[in-house]
PDB file of N, CA and C in Angstrom:
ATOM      1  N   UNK A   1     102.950 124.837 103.073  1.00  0.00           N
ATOM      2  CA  UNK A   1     103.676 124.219 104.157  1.00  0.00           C
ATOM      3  C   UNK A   1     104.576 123.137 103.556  1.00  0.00           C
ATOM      4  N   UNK A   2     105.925 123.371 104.187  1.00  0.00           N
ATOM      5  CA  UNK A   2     106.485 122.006 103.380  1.00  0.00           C
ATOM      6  C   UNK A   2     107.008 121.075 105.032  1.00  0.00           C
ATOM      7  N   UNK A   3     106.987 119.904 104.257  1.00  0.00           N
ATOM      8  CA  UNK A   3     107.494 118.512 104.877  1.00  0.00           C
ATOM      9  C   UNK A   3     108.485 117.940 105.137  1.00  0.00           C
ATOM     10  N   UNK A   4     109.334 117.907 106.126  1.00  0.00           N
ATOM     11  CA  UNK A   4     110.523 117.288 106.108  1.00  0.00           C
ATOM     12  C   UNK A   4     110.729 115.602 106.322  1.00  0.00           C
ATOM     13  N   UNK A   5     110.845 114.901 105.754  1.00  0.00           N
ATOM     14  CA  UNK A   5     110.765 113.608 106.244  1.00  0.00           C
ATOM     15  C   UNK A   5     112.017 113.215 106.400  1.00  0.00           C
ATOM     16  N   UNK A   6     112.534 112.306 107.555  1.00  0.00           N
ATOM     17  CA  UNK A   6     113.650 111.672 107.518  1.00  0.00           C
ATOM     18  C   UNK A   6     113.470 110.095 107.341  1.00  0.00           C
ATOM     19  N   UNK A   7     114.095 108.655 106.729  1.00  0.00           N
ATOM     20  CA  UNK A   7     113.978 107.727 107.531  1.00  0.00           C
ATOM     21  C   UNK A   7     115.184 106.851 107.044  1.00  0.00           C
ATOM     22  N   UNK A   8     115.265 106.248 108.353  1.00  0.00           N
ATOM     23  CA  UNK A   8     116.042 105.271 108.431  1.00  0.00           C
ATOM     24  C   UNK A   8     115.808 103.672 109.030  1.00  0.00           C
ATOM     25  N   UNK A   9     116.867 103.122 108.910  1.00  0.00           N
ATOM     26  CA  UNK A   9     116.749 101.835 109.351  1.00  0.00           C
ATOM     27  C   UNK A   9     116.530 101.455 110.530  1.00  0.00           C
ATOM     28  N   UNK A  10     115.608 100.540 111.129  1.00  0.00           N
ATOM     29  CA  UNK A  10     115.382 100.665 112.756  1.00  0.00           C
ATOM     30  C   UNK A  10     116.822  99.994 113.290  1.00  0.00           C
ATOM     31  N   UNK A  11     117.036 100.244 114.702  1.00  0.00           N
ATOM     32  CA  UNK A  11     118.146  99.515 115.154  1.00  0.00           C
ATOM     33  C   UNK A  11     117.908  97.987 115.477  1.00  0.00           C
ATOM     34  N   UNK A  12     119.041  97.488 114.894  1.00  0.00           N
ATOM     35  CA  UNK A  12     119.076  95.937 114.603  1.00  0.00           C
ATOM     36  C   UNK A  12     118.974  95.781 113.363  1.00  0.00           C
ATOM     37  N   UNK A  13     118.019  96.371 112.929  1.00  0.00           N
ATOM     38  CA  UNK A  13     118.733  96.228 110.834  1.00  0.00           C
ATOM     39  C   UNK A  13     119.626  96.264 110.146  1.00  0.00           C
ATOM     40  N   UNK A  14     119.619  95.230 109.461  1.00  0.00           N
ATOM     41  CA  UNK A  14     121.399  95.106 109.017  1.00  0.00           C
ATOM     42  C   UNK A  14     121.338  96.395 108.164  1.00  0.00           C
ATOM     43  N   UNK A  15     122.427  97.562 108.082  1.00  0.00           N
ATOM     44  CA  UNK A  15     122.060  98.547 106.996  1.00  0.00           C
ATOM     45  C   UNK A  15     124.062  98.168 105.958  1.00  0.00           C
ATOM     46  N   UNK A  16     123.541  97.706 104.949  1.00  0.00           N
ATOM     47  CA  UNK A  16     124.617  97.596 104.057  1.00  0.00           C
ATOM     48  C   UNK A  16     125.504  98.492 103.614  1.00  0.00           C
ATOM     49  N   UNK A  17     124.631  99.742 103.542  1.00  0.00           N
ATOM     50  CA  UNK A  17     125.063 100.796 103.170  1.00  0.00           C
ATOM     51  C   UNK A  17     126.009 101.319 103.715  1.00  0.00           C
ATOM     52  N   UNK A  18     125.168 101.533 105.109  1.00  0.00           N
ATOM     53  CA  UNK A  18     126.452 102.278 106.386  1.00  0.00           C
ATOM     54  C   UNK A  18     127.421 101.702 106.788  1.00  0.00           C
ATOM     55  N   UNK A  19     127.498 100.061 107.023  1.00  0.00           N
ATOM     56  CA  UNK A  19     128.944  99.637 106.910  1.00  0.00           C
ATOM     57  C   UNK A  19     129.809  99.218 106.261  1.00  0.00           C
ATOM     58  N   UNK A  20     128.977  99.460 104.563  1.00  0.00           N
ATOM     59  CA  UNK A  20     130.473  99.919 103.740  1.00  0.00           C
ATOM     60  C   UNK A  20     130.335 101.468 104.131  1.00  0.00           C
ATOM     61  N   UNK A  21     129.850 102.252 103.754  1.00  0.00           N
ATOM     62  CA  UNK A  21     130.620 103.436 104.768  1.00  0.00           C
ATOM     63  C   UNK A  21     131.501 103.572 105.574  1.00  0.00           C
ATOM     64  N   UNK A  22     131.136 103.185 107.206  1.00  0.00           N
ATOM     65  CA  UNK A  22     131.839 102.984 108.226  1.00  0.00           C
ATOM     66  C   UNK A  22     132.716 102.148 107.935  1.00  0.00           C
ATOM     67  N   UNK A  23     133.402 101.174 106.953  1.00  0.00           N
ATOM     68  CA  UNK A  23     134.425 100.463 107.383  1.00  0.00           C
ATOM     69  C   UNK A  23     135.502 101.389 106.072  1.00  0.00           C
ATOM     70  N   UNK A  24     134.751 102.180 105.126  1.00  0.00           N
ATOM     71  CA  UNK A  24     135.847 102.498 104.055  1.00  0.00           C
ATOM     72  C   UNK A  24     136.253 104.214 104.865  1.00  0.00           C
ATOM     73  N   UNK A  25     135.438 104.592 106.436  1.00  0.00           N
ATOM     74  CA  UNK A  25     135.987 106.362 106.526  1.00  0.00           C
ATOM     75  C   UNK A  25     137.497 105.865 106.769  1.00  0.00           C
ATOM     76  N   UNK A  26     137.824 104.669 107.444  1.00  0.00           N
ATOM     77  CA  UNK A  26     139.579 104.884 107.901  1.00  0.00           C
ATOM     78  C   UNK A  26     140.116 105.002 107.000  1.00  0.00           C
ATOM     79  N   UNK A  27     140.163 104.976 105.946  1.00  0.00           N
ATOM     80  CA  UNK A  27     140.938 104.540 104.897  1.00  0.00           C
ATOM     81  C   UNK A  27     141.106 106.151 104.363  1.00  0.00           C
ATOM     82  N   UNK A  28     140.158 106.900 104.772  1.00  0.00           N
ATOM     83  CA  UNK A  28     140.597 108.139 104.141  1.00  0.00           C
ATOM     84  C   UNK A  28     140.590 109.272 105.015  1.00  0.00           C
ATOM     85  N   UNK A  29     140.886 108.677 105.856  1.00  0.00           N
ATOM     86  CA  UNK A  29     141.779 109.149 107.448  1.00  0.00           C
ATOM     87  C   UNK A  29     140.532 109.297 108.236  1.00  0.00           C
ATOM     88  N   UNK A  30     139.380 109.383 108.827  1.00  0.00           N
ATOM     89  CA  UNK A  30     138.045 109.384 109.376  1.00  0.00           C
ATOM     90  C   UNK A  30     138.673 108.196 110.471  1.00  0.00           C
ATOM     91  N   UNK A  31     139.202 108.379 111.566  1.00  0.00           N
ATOM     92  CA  UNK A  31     139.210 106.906 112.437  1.00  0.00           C
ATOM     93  C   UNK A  31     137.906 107.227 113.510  1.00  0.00           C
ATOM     94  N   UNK A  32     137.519 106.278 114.037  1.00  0.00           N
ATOM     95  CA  UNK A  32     136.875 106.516 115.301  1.00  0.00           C
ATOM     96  C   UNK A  32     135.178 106.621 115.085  1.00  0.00           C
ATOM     97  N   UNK A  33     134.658 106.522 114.232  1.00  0.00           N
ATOM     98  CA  UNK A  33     133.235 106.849 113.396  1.00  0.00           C
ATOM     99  C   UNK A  33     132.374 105.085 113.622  1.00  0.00           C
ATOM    100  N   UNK A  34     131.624 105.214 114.243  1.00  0.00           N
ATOM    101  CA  UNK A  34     130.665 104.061 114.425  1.00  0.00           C
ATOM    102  C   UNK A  34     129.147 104.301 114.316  1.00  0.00           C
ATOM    103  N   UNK A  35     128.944 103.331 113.736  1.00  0.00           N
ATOM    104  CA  UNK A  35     127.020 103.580 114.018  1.00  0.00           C
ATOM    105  C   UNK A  35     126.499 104.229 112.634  1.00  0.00           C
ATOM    106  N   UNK A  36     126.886 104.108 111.759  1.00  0.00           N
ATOM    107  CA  UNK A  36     126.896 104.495 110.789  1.00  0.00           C
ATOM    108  C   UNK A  36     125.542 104.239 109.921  1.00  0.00           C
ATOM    109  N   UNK A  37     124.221 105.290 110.150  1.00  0.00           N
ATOM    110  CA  UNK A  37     122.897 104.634 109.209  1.00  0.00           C
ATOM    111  C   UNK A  37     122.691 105.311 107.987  1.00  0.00           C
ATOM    112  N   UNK A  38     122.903 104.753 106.570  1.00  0.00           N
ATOM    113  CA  UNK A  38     122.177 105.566 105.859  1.00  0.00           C
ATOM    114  C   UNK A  38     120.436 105.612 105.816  1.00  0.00           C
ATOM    115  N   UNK A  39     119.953 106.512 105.353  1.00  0.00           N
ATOM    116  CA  UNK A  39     118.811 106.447 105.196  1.00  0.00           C
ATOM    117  C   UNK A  39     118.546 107.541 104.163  1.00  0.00           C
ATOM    118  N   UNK A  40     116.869 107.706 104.339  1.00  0.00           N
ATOM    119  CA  UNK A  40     116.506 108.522 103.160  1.00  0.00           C
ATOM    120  C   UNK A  40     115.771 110.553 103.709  1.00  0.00           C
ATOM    121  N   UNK A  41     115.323 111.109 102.855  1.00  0.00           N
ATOM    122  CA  UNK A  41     115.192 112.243 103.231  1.00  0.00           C
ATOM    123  C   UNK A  41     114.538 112.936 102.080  1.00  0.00           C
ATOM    124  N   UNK A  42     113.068 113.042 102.368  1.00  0.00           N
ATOM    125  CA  UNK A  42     111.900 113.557 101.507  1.00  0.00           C
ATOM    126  C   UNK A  42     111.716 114.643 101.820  1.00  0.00           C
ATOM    127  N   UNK A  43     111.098 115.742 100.837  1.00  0.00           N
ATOM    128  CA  UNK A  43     110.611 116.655 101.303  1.00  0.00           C
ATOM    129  C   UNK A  43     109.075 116.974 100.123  1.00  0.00           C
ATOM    130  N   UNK A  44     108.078 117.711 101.145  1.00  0.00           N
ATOM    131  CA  UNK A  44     107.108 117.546 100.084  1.00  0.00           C
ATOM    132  C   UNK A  44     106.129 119.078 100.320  1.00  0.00           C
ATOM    133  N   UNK A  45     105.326 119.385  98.928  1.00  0.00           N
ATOM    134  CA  UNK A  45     104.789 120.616  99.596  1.00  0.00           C
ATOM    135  C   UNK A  45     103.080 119.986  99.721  1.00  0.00           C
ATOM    136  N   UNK A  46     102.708 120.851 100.687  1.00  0.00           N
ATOM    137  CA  UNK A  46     101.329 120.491 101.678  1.00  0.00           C
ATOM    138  C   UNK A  46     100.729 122.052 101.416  1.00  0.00           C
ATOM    139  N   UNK A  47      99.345 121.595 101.028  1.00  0.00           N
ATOM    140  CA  UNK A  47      98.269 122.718 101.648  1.00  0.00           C
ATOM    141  C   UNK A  47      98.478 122.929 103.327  1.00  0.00           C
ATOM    142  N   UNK A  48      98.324 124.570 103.262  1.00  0.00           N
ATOM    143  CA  UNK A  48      98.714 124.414 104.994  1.00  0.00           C
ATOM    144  C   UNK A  48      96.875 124.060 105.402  1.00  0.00           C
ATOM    145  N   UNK A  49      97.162 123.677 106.828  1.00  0.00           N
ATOM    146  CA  UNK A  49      95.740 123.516 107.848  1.00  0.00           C
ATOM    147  C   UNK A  49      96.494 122.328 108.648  1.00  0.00           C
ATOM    148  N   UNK A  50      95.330 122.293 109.300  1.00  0.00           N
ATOM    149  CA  UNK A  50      95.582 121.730 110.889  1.00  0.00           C
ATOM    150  C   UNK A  50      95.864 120.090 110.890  1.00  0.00           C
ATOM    151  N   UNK A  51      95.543 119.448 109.643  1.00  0.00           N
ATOM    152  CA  UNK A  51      95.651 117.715 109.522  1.00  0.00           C
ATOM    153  C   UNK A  51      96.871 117.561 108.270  1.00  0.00           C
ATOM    154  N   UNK A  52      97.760 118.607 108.244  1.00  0.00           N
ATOM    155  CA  UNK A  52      99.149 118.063 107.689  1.00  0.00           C
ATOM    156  C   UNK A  52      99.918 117.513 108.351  1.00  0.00           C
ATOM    157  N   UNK A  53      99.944 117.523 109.639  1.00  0.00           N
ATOM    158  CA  UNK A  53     100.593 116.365 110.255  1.00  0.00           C
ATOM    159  C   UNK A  53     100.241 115.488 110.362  1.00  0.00           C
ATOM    160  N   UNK A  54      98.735 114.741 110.128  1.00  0.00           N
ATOM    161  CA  UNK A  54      98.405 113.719 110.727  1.00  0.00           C
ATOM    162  C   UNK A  54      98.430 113.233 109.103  1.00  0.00           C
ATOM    163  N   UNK A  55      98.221 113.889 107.530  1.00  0.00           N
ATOM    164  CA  UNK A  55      98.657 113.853 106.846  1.00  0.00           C
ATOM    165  C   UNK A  55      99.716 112.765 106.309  1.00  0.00           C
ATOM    166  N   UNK A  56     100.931 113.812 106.803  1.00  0.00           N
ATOM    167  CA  UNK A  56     102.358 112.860 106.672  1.00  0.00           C
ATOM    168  C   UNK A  56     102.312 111.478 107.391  1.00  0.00           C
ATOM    169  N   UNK A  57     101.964 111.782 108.444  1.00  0.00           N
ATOM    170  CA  UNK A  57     102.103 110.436 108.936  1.00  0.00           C
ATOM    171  C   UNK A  57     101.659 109.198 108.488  1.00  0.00           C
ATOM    172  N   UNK A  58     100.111 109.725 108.181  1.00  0.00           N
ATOM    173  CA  UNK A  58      99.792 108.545 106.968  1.00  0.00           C
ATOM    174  C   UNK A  58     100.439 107.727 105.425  1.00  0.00           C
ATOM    175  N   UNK A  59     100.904 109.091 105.153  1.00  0.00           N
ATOM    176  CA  UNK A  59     101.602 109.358 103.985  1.00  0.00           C
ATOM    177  C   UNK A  59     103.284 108.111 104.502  1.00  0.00           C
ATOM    178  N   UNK A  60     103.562 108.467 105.485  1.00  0.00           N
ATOM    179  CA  UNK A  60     104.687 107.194 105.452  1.00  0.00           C
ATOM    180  C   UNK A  60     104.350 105.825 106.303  1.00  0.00           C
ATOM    181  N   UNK A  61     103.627 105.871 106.969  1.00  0.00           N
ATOM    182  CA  UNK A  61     102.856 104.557 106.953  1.00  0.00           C
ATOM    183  C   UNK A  61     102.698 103.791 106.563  1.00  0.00           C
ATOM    184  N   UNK A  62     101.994 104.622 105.139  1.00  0.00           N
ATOM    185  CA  UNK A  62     101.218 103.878 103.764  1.00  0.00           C
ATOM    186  C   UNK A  62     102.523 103.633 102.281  1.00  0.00           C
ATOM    187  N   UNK A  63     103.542 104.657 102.201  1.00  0.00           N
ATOM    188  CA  UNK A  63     104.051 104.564 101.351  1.00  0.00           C
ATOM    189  C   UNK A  63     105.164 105.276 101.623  1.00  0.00           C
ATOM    190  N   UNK A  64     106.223 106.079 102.416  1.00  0.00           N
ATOM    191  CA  UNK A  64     107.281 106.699 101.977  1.00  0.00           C
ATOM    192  C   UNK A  64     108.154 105.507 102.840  1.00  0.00           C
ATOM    193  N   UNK A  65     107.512 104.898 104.003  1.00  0.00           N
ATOM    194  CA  UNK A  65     108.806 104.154 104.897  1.00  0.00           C
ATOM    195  C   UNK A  65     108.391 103.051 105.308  1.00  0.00           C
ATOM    196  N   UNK A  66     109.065 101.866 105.502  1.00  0.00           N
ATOM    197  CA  UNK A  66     108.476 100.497 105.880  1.00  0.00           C
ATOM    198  C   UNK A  66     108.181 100.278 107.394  1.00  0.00           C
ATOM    199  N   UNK A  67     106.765 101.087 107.359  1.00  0.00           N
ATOM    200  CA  UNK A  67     107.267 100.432 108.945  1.00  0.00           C
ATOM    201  C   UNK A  67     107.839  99.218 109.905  1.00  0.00           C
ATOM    202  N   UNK A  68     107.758  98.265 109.022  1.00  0.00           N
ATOM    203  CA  UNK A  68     108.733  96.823 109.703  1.00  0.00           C
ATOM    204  C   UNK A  68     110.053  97.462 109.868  1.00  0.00           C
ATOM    205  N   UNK A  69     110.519  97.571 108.965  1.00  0.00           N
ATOM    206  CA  UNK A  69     111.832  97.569 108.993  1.00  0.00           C
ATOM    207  C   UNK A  69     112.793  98.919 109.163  1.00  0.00           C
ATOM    208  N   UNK A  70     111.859 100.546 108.940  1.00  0.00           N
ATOM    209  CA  UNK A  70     112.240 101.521 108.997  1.00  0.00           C
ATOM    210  C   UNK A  70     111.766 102.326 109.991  1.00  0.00           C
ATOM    211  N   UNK A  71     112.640 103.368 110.124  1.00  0.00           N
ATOM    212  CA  UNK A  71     111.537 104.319 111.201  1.00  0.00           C
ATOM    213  C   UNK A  71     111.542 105.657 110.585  1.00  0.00           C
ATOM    214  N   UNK A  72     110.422 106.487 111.151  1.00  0.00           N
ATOM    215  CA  UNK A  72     110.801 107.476 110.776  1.00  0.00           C
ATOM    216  C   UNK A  72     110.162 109.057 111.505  1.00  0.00           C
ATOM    217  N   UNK A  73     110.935 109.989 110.892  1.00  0.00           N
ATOM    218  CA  UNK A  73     110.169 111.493 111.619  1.00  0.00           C
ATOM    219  C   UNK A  73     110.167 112.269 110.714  1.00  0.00           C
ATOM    220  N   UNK A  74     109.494 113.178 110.784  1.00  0.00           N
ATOM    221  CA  UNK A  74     109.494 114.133 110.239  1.00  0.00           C
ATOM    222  C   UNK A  74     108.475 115.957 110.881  1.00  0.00           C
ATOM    223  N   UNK A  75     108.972 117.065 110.429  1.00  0.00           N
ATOM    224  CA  UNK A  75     108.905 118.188 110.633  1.00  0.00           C
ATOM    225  C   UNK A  75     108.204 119.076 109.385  1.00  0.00           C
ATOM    226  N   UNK A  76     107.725 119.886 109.713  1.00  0.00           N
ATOM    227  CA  UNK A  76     106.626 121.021 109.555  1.00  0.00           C
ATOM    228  C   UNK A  76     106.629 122.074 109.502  1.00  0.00           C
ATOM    229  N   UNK A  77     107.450 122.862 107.759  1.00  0.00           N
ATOM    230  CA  UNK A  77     107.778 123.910 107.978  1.00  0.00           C
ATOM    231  C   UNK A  77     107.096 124.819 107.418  1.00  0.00           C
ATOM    232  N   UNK A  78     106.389 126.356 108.125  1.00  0.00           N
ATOM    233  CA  UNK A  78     105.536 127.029 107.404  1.00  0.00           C
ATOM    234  C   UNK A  78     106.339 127.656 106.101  1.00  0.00           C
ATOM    235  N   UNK A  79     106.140 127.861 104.976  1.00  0.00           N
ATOM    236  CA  UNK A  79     106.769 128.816 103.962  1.00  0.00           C
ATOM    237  C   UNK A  79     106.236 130.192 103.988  1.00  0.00           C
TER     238      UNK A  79
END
């Protein structure tokens, strides 16, 4: 089974990243683009059974995402 994780910055976090992003798309013709989050995007392989989801979740809890300051989801794909 593999893991999709996404995470990003919760809203209200300053994200540095995305607004140098968002302020350099005009410049290379992109107008109109707001809201701009980078974040991150794991993927992992899992023994399949019935507690890989509850699994991951621990798994970013404890170590892939901050929960203060990040959020995150992730998906469950059979191979």
């Amino acid at each position: 089974m593999k893991a999709k994780v996404y995470i990003t910055p919760k809203a209200g976090i300053l994200d540095p990243q995305g607004l140098t992003i968002e302020r350099s798309l005009p410049a290379l013709g992109f107008e109109g683009v707001t809201n701009v989050r980078v974040g991150k995007y794991i993927e992992l392989d899992l023994p399949d059974g019935d507690a890989a989801g509850e699994a991951v979740d621990k798994m970013c809890h404890k170590l892939l995402a901050n929960p203060i300051i990040e959020d995150f989801e992730f998906e469950l794909v059979p191979e």
